[in-house]
C-alpha atoms as a PDB file:
ATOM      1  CA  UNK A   1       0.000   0.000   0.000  1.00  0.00           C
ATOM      2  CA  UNK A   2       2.712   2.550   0.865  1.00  0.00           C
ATOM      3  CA  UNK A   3       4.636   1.440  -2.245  1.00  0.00           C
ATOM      4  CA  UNK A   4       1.253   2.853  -4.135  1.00  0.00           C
ATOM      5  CA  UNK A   5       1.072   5.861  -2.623  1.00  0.00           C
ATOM      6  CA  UNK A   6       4.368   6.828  -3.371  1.00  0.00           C
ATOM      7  CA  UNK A   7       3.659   5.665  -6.850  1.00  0.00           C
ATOM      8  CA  UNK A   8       1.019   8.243  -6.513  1.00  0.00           C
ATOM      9  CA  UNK A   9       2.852  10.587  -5.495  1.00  0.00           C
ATOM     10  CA  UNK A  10       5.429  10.667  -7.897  1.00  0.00           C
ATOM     11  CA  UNK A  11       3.362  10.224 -10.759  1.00  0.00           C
ATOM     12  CA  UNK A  12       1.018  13.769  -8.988  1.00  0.00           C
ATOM     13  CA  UNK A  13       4.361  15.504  -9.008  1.00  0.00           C
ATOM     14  CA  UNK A  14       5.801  14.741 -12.251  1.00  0.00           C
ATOM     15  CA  UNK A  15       2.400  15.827 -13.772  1.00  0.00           C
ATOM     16  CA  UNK A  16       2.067  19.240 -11.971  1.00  0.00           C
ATOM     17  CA  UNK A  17       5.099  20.080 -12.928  1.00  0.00           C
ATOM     18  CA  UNK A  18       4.563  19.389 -16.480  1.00  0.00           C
ATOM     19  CA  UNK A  19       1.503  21.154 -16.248  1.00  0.00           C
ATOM     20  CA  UNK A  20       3.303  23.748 -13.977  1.00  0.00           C
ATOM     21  CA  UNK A  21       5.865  24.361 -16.470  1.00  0.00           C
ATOM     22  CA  UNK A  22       5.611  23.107 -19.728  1.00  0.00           C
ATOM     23  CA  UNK A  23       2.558  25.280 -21.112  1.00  0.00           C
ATOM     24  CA  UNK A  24       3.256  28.119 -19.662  1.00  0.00           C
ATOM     25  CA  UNK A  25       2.484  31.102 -21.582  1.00  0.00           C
ATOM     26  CA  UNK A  26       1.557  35.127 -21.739  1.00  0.00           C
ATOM     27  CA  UNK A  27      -1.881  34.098 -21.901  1.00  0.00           C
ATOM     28  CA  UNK A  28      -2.481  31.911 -19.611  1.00  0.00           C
ATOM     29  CA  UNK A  29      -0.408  33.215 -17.328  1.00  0.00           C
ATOM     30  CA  UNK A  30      -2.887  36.179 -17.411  1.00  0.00           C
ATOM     31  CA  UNK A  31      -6.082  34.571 -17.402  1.00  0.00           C
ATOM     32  CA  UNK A  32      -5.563  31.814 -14.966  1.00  0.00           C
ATOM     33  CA  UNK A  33      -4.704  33.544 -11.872  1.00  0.00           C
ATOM     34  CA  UNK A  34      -8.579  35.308 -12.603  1.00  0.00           C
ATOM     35  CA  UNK A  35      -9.991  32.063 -13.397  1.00  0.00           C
ATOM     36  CA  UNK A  36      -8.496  31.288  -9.617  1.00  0.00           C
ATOM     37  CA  UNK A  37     -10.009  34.352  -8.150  1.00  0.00           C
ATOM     38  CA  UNK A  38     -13.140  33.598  -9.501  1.00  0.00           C
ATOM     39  CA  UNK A  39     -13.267  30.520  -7.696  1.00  0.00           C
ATOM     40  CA  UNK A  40     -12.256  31.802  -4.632  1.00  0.00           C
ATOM     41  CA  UNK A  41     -14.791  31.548  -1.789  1.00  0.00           C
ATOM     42  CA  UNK A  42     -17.728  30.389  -4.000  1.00  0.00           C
ATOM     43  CA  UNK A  43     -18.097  33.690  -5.440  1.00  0.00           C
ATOM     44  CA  UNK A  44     -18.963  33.274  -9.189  1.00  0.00           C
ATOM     45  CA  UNK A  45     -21.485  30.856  -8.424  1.00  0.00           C
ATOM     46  CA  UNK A  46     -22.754  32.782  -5.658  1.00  0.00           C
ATOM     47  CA  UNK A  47     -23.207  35.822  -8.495  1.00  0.00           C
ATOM     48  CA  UNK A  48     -24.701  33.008 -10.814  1.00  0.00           C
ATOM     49  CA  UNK A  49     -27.045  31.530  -8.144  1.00  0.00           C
ATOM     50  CA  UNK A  50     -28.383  35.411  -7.404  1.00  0.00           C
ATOM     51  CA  UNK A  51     -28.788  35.865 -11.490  1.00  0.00           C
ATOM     52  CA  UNK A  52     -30.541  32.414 -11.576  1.00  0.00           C
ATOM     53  CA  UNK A  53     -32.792  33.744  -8.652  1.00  0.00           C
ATOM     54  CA  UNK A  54     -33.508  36.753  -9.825  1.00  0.00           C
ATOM     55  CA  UNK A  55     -34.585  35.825 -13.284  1.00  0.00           C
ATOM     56  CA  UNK A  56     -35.225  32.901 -13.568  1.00  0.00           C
ATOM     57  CA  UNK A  57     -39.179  32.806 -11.478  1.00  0.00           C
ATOM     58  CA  UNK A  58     -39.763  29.531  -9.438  1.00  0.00           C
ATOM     59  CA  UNK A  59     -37.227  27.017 -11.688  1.00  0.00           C
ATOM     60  CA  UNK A  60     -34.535  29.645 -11.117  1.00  0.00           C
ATOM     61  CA  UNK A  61     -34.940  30.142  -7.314  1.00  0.00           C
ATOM     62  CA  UNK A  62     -35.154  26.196  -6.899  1.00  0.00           C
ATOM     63  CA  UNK A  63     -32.236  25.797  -8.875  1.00  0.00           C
ATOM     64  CA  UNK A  64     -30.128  28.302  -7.106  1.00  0.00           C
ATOM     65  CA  UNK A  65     -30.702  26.914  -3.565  1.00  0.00           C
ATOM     66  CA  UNK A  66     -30.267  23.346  -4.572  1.00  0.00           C
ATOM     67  CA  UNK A  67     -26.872  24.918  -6.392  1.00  0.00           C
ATOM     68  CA  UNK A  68     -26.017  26.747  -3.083  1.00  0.00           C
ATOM     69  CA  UNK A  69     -27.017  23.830  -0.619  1.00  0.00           C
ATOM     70  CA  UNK A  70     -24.385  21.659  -2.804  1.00  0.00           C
ATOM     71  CA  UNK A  71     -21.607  24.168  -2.506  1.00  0.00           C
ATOM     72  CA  UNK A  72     -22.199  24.529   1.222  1.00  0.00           C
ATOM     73  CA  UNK A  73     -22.016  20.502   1.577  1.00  0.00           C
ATOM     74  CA  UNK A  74     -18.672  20.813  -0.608  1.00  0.00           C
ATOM     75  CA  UNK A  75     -17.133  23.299   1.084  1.00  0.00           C
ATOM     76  CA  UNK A  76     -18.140  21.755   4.436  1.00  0.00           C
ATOM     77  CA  UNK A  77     -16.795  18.272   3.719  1.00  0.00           C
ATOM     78  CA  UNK A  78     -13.784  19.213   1.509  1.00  0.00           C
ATOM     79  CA  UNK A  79     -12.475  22.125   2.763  1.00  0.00           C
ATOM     80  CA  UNK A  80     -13.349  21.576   7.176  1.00  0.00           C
ATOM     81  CA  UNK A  81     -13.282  17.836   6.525  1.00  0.00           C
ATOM     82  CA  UNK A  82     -11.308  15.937   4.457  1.00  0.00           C
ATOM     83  CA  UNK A  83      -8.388  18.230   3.785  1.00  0.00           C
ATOM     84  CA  UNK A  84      -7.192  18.160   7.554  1.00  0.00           C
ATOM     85  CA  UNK A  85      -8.435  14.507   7.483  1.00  0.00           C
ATOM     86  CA  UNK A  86      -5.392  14.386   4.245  1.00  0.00           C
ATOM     87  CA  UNK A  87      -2.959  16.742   5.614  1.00  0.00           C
ATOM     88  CA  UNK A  88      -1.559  16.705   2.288  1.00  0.00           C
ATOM     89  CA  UNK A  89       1.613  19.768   1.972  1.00  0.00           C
ATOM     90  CA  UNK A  90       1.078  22.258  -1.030  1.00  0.00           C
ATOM     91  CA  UNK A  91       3.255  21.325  -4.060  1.00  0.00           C
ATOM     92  CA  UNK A  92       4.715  24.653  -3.273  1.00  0.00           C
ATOM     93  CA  UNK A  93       5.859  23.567   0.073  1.00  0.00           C
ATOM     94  CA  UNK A  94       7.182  20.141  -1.201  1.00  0.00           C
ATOM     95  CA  UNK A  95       9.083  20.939  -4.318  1.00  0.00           C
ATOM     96  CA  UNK A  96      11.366  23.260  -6.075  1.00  0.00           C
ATOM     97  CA  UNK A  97      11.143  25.104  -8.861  1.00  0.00           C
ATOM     98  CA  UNK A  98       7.243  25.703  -8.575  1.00  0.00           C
ATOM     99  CA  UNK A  99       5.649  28.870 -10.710  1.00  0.00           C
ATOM    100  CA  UNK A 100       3.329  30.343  -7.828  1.00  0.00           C
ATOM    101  CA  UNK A 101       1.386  32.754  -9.771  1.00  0.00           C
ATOM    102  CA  UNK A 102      -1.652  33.151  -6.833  1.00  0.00           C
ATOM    103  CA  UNK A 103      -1.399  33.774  -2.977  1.00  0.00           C
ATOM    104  CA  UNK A 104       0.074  30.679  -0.579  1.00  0.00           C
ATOM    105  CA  UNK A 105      -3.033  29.504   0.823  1.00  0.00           C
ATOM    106  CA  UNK A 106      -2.571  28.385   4.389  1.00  0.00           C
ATOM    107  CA  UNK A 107      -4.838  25.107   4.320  1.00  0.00           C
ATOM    108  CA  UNK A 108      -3.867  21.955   3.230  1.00  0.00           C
ATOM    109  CA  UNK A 109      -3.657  20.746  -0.691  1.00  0.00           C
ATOM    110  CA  UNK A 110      -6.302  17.466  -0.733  1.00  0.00           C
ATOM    111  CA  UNK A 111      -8.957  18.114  -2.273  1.00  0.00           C
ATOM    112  CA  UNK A 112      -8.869  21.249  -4.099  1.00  0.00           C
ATOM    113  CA  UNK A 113     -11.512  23.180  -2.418  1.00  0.00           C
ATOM    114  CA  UNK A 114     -12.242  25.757  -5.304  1.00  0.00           C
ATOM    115  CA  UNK A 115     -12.428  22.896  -7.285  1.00  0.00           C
ATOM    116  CA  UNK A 116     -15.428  20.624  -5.258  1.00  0.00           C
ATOM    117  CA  UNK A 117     -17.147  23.971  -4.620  1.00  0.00           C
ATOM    118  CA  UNK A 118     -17.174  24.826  -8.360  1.00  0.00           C
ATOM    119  CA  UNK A 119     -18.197  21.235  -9.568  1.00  0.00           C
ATOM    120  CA  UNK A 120     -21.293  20.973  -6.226  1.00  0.00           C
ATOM    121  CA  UNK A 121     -23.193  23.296  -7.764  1.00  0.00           C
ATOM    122  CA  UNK A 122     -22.306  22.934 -11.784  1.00  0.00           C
ATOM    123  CA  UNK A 123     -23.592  19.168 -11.563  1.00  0.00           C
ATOM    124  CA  UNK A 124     -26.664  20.687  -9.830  1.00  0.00           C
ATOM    125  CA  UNK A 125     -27.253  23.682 -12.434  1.00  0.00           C
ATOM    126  CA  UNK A 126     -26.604  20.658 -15.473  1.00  0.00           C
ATOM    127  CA  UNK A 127     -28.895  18.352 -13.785  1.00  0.00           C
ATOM    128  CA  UNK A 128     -31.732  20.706 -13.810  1.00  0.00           C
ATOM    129  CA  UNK A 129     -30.697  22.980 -17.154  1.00  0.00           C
ATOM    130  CA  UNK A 130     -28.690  21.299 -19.572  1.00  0.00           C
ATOM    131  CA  UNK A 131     -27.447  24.342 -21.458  1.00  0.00           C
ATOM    132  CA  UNK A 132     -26.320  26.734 -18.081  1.00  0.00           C
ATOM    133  CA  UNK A 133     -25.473  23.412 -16.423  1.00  0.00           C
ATOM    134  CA  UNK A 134     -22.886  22.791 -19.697  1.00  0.00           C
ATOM    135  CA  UNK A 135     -21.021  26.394 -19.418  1.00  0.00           C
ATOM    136  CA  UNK A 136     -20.962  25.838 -15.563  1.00  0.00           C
ATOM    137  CA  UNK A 137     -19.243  22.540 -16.190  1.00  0.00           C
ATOM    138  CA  UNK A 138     -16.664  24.124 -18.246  1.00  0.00           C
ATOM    139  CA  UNK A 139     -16.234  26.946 -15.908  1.00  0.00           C
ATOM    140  CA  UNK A 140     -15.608  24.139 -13.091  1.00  0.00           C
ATOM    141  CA  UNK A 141     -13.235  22.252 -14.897  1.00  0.00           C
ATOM    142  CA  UNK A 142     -11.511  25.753 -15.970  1.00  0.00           C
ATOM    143  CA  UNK A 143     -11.253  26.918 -12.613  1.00  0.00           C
ATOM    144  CA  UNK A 144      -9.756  23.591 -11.116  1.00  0.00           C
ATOM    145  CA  UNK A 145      -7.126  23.374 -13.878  1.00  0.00           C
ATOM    146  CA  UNK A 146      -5.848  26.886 -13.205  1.00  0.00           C
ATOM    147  CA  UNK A 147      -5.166  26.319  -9.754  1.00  0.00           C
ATOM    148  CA  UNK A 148      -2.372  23.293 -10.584  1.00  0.00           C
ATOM    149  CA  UNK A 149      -1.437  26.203 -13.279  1.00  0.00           C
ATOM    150  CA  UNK A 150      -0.649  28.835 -11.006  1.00  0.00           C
ATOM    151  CA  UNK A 151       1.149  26.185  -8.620  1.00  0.00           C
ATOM    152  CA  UNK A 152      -0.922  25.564  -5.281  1.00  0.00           C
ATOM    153  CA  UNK A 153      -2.524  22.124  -6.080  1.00  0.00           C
ATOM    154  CA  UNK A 154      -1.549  19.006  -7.635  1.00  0.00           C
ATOM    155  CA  UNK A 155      -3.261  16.918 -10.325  1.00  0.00           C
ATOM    156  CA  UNK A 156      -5.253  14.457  -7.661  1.00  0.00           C
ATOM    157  CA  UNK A 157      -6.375  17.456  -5.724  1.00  0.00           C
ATOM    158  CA  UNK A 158      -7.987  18.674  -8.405  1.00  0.00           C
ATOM    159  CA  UNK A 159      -9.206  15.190  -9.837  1.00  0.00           C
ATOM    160  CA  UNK A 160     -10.382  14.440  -6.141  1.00  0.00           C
ATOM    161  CA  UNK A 161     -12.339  17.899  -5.618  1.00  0.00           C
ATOM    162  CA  UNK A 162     -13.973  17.259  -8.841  1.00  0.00           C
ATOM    163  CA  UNK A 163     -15.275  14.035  -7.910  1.00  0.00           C
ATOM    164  CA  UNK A 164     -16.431  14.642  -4.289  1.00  0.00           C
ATOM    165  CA  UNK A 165     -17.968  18.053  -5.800  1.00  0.00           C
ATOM    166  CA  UNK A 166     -20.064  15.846  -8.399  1.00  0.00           C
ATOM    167  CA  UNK A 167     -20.983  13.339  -6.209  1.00  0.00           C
ATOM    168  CA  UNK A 168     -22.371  15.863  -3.541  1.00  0.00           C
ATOM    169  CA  UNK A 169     -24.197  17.321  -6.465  1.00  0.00           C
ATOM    170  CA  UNK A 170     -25.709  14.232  -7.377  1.00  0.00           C
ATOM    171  CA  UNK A 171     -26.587  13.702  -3.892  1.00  0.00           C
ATOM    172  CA  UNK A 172     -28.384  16.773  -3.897  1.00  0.00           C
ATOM    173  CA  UNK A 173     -30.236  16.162  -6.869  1.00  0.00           C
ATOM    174  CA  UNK A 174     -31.061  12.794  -5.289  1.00  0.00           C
ATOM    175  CA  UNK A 175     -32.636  13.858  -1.946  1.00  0.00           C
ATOM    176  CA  UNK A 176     -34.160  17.016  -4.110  1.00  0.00           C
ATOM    177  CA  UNK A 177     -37.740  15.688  -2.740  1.00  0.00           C
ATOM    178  CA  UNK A 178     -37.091  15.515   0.529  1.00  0.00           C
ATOM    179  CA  UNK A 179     -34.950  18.582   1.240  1.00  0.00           C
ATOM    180  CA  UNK A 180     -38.596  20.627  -0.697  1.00  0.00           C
ATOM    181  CA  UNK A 181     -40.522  18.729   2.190  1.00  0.00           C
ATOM    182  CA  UNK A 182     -37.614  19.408   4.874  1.00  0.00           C
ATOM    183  CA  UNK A 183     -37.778  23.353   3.747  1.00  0.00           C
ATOM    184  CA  UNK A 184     -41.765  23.457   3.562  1.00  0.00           C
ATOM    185  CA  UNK A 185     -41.524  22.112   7.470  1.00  0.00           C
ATOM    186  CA  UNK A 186     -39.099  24.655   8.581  1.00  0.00           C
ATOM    187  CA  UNK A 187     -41.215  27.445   7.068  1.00  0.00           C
ATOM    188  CA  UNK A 188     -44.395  26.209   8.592  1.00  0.00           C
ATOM    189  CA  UNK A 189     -42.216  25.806  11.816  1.00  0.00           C
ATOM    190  CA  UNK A 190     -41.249  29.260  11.489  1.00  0.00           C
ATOM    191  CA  UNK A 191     -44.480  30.943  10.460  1.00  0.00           C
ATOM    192  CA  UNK A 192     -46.082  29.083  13.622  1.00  0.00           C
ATOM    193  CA  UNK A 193     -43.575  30.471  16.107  1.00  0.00           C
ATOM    194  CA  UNK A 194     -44.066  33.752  14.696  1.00  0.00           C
ATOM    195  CA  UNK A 195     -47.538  33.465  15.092  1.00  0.00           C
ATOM    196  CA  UNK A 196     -47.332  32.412  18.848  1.00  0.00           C
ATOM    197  CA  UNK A 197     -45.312  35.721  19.422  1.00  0.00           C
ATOM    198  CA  UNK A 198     -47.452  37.991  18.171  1.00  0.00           C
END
């Protein structure tokens, strides 16, 4: 098992620094450190989920809070979770000769956390809208990639937070009926303790 892991390991490294290195260029080297930031606590598909709200009547609204319900769940289990679960170093920390093009983050590297809350709620928005659910998936998969690119997570990070972000999208989607029955309770819950303190 060890002898796997390190395996693993070296196969992760080798990669991100091919990746790291080897296709570097002006362009990307300007667009991926904003494809990063756009990732960064949730906030593109927070500005998405609003937009989805605000236009989009009853669908819209119902597929914005499944959408946000997923990235909380990602960013719950990923980031507070699993990563300290992992403990895995930043590639930065680990090897030489990295090209850091974003800010150190201080958490640990597995999974990539910008990466399972981009891919939470981009299953969710493809589930229940095939053509936004498509441009979110390629915003998802954009975003993880430029975060080996601008050197603060390895391959499997990114491969990992892609999976447990899908997964926990699916499981939304899943469990869609009950959480409608679980949100109907709480507002009848609420409207009757209102009621009592009036």
């Amino acid at each position: 098992m060890a002898e796997i892991l390190m395996g693993l390991q070296v196969w992760d490294s080798r990669w991100f620094l091919w990746l790291n290195h080897n296709l570097r260029n002006p362009f990307f080297d300007w667009v991926m450190p904003k494809l990063t930031a756009l990732g960064s606590g949730g906030f593109v598909w927070l500005f998405l989920a609003f937009i989805l709200a605000m236009f989009g009547k009853g669908r819209g609204r119902k597929m914005a809070f499944l959408g946000m319900l997923a990235l909380l769940m990602a960013w719950f289990v990923g980031d507070e979770v699993l990563k300290n679960l992992v403990a895995r170093p930043r590639p930065f920390l680990t090897l030489s000769d990295v090209r850091l093009l974003a800010d150190k983050p201080g958490q640990f590297s597995f999974p990539s956390g910008h990466t399972t809350t981009s891919f939470a709620p981009a299953v969710v928005f493809y589930r229940k809208n095939k053509t936004v659910g498509r441009a979110a998936l390629i915003l998802a998969a954009c975003i993880g990639f430029s975060r080996i690119y601008v050197g603060v997570h390895y391959p499997l990070d990114v491969l990992g937070g892609a999976l447990l972000g899908a997964g926990l999208g699916l499981l939304v989607i899943k469990y869609e009926s009950a959480i409608e029955r679980l949100v109907i309770w709480a507002k009848s819950l609420a409207g009757q303790i209102k009621g009592r303190a009036h």
